[in-house]
Each structure stands twice: as structure tokens, then as C-alpha cells.
Protein backbone atom coordinates (compact mmCIF):
# COMPACT_ATOMS: atom_id res chain seq x y z
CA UNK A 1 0.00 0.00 0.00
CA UNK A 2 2.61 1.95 1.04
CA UNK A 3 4.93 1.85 -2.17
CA UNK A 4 2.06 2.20 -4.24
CA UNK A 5 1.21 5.62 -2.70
CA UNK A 6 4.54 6.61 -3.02
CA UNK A 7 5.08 5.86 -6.73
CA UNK A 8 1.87 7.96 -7.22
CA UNK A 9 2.79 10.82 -4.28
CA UNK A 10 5.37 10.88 -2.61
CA UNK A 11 4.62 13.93 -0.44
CA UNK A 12 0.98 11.74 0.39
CA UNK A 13 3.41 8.60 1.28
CA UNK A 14 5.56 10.70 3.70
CA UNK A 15 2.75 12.75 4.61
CA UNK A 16 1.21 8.80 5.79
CA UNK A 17 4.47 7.42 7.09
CA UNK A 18 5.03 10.70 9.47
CA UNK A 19 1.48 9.62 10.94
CA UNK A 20 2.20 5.89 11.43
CA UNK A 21 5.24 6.69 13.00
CA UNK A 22 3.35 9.04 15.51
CA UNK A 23 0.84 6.51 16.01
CA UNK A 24 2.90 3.92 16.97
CA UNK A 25 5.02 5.76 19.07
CA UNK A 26 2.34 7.15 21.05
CA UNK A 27 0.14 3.94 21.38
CA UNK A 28 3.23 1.90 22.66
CA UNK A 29 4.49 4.75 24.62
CA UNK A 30 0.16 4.73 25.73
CA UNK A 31 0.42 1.52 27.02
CA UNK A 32 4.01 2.00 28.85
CA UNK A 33 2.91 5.40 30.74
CA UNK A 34 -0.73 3.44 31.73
CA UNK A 35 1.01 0.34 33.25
CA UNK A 36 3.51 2.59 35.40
CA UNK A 37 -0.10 4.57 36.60
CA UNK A 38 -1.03 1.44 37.14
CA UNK A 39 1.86 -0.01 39.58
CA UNK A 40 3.96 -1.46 37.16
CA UNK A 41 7.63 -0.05 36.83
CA UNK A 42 8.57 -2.86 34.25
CA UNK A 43 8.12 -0.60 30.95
CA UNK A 44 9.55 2.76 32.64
CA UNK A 45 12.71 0.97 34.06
CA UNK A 46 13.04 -0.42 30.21
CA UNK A 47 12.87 2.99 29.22
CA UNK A 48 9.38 2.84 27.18
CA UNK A 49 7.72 6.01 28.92
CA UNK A 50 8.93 8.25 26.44
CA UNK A 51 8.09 9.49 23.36
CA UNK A 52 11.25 8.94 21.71
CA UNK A 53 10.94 6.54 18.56
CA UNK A 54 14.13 4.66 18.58
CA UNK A 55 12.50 2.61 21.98
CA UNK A 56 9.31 1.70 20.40
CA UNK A 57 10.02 1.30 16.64
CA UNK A 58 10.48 -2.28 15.83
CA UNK A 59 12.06 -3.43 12.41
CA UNK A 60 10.22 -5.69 11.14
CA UNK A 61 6.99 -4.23 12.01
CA UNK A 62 7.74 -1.09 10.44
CA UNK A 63 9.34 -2.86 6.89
CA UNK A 64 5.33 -3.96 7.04
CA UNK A 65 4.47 -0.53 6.89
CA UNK A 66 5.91 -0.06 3.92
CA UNK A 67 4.83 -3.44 2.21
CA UNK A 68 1.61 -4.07 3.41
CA UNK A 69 0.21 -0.90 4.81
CA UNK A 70 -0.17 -1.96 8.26
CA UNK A 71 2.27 -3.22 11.15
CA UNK A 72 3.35 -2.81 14.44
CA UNK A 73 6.11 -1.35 16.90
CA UNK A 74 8.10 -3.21 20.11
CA UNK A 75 5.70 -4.85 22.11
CA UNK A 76 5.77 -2.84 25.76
CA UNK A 77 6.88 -4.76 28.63
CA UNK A 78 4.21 -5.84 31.29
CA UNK A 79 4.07 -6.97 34.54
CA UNK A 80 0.30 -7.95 34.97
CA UNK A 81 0.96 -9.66 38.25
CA UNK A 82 2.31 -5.77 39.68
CA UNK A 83 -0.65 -3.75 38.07
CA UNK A 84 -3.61 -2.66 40.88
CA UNK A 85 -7.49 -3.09 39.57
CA UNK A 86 -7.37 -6.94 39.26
CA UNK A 87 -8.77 -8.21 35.69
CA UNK A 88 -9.44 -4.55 34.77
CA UNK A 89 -5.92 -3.28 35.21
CA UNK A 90 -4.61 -5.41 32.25
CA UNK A 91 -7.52 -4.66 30.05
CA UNK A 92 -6.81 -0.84 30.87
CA UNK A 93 -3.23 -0.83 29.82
CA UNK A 94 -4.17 -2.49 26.63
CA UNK A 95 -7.19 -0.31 25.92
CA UNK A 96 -4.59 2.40 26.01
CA UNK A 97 -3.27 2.19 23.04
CA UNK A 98 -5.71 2.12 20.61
CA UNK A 99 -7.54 4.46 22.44
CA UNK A 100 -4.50 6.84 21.79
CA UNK A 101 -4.18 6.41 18.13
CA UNK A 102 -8.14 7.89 18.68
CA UNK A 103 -7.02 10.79 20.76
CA UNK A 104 -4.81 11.51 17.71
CA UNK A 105 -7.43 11.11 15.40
CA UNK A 106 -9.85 13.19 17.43
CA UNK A 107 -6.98 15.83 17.30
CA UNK A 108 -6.43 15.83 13.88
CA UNK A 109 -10.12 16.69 13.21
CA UNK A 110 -10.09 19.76 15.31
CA UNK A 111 -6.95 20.80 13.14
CA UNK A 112 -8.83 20.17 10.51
CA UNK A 113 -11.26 22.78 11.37
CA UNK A 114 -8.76 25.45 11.03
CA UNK A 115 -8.57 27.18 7.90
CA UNK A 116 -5.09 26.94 7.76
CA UNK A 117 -5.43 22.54 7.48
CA UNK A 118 -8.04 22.86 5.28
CA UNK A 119 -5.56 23.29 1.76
CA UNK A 120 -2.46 22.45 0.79
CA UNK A 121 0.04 19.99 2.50
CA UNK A 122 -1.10 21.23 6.07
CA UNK A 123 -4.50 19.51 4.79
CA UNK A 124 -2.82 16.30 3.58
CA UNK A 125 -0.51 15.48 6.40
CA UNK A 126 -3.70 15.77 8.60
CA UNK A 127 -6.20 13.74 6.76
CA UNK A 128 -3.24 11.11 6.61
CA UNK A 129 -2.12 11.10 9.88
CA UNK A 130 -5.87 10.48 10.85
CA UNK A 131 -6.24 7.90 8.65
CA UNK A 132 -3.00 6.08 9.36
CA UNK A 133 -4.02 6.31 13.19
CA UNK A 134 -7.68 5.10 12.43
CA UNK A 135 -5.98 2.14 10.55
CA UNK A 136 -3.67 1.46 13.53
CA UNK A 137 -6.86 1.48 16.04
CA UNK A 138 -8.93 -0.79 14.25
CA UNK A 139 -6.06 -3.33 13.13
CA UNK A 140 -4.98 -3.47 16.91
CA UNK A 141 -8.71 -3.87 17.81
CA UNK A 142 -8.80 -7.15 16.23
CA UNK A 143 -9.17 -9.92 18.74
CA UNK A 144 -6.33 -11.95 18.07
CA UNK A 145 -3.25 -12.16 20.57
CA UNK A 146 -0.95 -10.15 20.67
CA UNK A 147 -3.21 -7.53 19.32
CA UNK A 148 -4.87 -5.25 22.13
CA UNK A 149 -8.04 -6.98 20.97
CA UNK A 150 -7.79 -9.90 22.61
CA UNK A 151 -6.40 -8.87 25.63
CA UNK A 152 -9.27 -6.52 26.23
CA UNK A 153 -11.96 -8.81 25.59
CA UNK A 154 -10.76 -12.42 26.20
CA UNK A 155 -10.60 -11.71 29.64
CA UNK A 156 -14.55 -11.11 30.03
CA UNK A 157 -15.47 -14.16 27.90
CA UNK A 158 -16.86 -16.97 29.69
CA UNK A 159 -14.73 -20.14 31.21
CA UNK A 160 -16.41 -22.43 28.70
CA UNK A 161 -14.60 -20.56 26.52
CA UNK A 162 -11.18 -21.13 28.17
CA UNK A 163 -10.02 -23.67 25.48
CA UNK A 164 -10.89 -21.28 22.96
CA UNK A 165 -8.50 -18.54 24.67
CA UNK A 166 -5.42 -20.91 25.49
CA UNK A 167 -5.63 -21.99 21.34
CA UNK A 168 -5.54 -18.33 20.49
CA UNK A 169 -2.95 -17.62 22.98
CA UNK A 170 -1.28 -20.07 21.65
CA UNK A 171 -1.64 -19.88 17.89
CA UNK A 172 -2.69 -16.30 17.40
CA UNK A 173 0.58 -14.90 16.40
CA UNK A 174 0.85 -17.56 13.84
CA UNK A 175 -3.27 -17.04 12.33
CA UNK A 176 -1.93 -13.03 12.57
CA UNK A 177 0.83 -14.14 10.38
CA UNK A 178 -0.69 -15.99 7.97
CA UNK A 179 -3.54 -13.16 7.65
CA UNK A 180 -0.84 -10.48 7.19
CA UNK A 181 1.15 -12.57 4.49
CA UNK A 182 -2.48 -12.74 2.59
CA UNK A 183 -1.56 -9.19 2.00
CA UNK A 184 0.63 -10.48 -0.57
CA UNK A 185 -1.18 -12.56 -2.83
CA UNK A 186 -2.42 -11.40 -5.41
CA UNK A 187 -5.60 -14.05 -5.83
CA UNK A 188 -7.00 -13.56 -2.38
CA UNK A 189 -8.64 -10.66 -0.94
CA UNK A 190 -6.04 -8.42 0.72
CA UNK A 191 -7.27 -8.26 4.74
CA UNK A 192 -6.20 -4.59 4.55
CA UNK A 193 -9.81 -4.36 2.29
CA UNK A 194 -11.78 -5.58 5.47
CA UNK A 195 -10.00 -3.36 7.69
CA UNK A 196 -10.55 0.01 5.40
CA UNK A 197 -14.21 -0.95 5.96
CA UNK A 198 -13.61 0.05 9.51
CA UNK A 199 -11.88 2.37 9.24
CA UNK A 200 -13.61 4.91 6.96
CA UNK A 201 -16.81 5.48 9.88
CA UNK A 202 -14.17 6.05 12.49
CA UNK A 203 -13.10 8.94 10.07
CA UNK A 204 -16.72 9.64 9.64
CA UNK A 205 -17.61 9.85 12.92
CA UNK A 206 -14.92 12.88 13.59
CA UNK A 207 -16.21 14.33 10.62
CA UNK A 208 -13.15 13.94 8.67
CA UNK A 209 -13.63 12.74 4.58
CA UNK A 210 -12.43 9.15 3.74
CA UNK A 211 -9.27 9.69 1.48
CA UNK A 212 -9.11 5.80 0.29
């Protein structure tokens, strides 16, 4: 997705890339600052409460970026067994990062409001950095370990559901896997085309225009 922006604009592709960055950045360094509220020192003594990019930028992750339009940065370290609130104090530090990349959304649409983001590049790098963080808030919504998803709602599902859980724990990096490397087949539907779906009411729903 990525290259194919940038072969048709660049300044759009850079204009995208400066928001994923953000996004990532802030969600991981979200879910660092919310654990440490929280009781747990394990991501601040790693250095992760910051909003420097070299601590949560992970290779890989970000090499998807650019291939498949979507990806990830360093997981944050967490101690669950340090963190007050019992069952909720887990689900709160993982609700915390998605629910950042919609604080960043929500701030690009009051940008947006100003005349001087309503033309020009000011316009593009705000509509993009929007969409780039809805992308990242739906994608990490999705309940399949290790995305945020799952730790926010497996936790509330019922025990007859436990065997359920321990197989996704188990072999949800792997289905994540093999759902991301759909991305690059050219006979299957791309899972990026489910997940625009998604993300164009979030847009919507801050008033902001859908730009794919």
C-alpha cells in the first residue's frame, strides 16, 4: 500500500508514514505510561515512557508498513501480576493504546477545522495522519493475541470458553501471520480491504472525509 502511494505521491506517502510513526510511538508509549499509573515499573525501568521513537520502533513491524500498509512497533513490557485493579488493570493498559491512536485522530479533526489545514500539505498530512491512526486502532482492535483486541476482551469471555482462549494464545501470532502474508497474494482478498471498511466510519464519525 505503502509503495504504491509513493510511486503515485510521494509527499501523500511521507505525509502517511510521518502519521504511522506518531501513532505507533504514542500507542506503545500509551500503554508503557498506563502500566507505570497502574503499579507497574517494568516498561519505565526499560525505558518505554517516552516518546522517543528509537524505543518503540520495531524493524520488522515497520518494513510492514511499507509493504503491506499496516504493522506494528516493540511490544511494551508488562508486569500484569504488579498492576492494581485486578482483571481490569490489564484490560486498561491495553485499551490504552488504541484508544491513543483515537485521541490523535480526534486531534487531527479539530486541526482540521482550522482554515489553515483545510488546503495544501497542512491539509494532507492531517487527513493522513488520521487515517494512518484510524488504521492502527482498528487493526490493533482485532481480537487476536498479541493484538490489544484480545487482551481486552478475552478476559470477560466466559470459562467455557477457556479452550478457545489458550488456542488463540497459543496460535494467534501464527493465524496473525498468515492473515498479514495474505496481504501479498495477489488471488486472495487483501485483509487490509476488510479493515478500510472500519476504518472509513471512524473517520466519519470525527467528521473527517475518507481519502481511500
Amino acid at each position: 500500500m505503502f509503495l504504491a502511494i509513493f510511486q503515485q505521491n510521494p509527499a501523500a506517502a511521507v505525509a502517511l508514514l510521518l502519521g504511522l510513526v506518531v501513532g505507533v510511538v504514542v500507542h506503545e508509549a500509551a500503554h508503557a505510561y498506563s502500566a507505570y499509573l497502574l503499579g507497574d515499573d517494568t516498561a519505565y525501568r526499560a525505558g518505554r515512557v517516552t516518546l522517543n521513537p528509537a524505543s518503540h520502533l520495531d524493524l520488522l513491524g515497520s518494513m510492514m508498513f511499507l509493504m503491506a500498509g499496516f504493522g506494528w512497533g516493540r511490544p511494551t513490557p508488562v508486569n500484569t501480576s504488579k498492576l492494581k485493579w485486578g482483571v481490569l488493570g490489564p484490560v486498561a493498559v491495553a485499551a490504552a493504546g488504541p484508544l491513543s491512536n483515537l485521541l490523535i485522530v480526534a486531534t487531527c479533526a479539530a486541526l482540521y477545522l482550522l482554515p489553515a489545514f483545510q488546503t495544501g500539505y497542512l491539509q494532507l498530512i492531517v487527513l493522513l495522519a488520521a487515517f494512518g491512526n484510524a488504521l492502527l486502532f482498528v487493526f490493533n482492535l482485532i481480537p487476536i493475541p498479541p493484538l490489544d483486541g484480545a487482551k481486552v476482551i478475552f478476559p470477560f469471555l466466559p470459562r467455557s470458553l477457556n479452550g478457545f482462549v489458550a488456542f488463540m494464545n497459543q496460535y494467534g501470532p501464527v493465524i496473525l501471520l498468515g492473515l498479514v502474508l495474505l496481504t501479498f497474494l495477489p488471488m486472495l482478498p487483501s485483509p487490509l480491504s476488510y479493515i478500510l471498511v472500519l476504518v472509513r466510519p471512524v473517520l466519519s464519525t470525527f467528521g473527517l472525509p475518507p481519502i481511500f
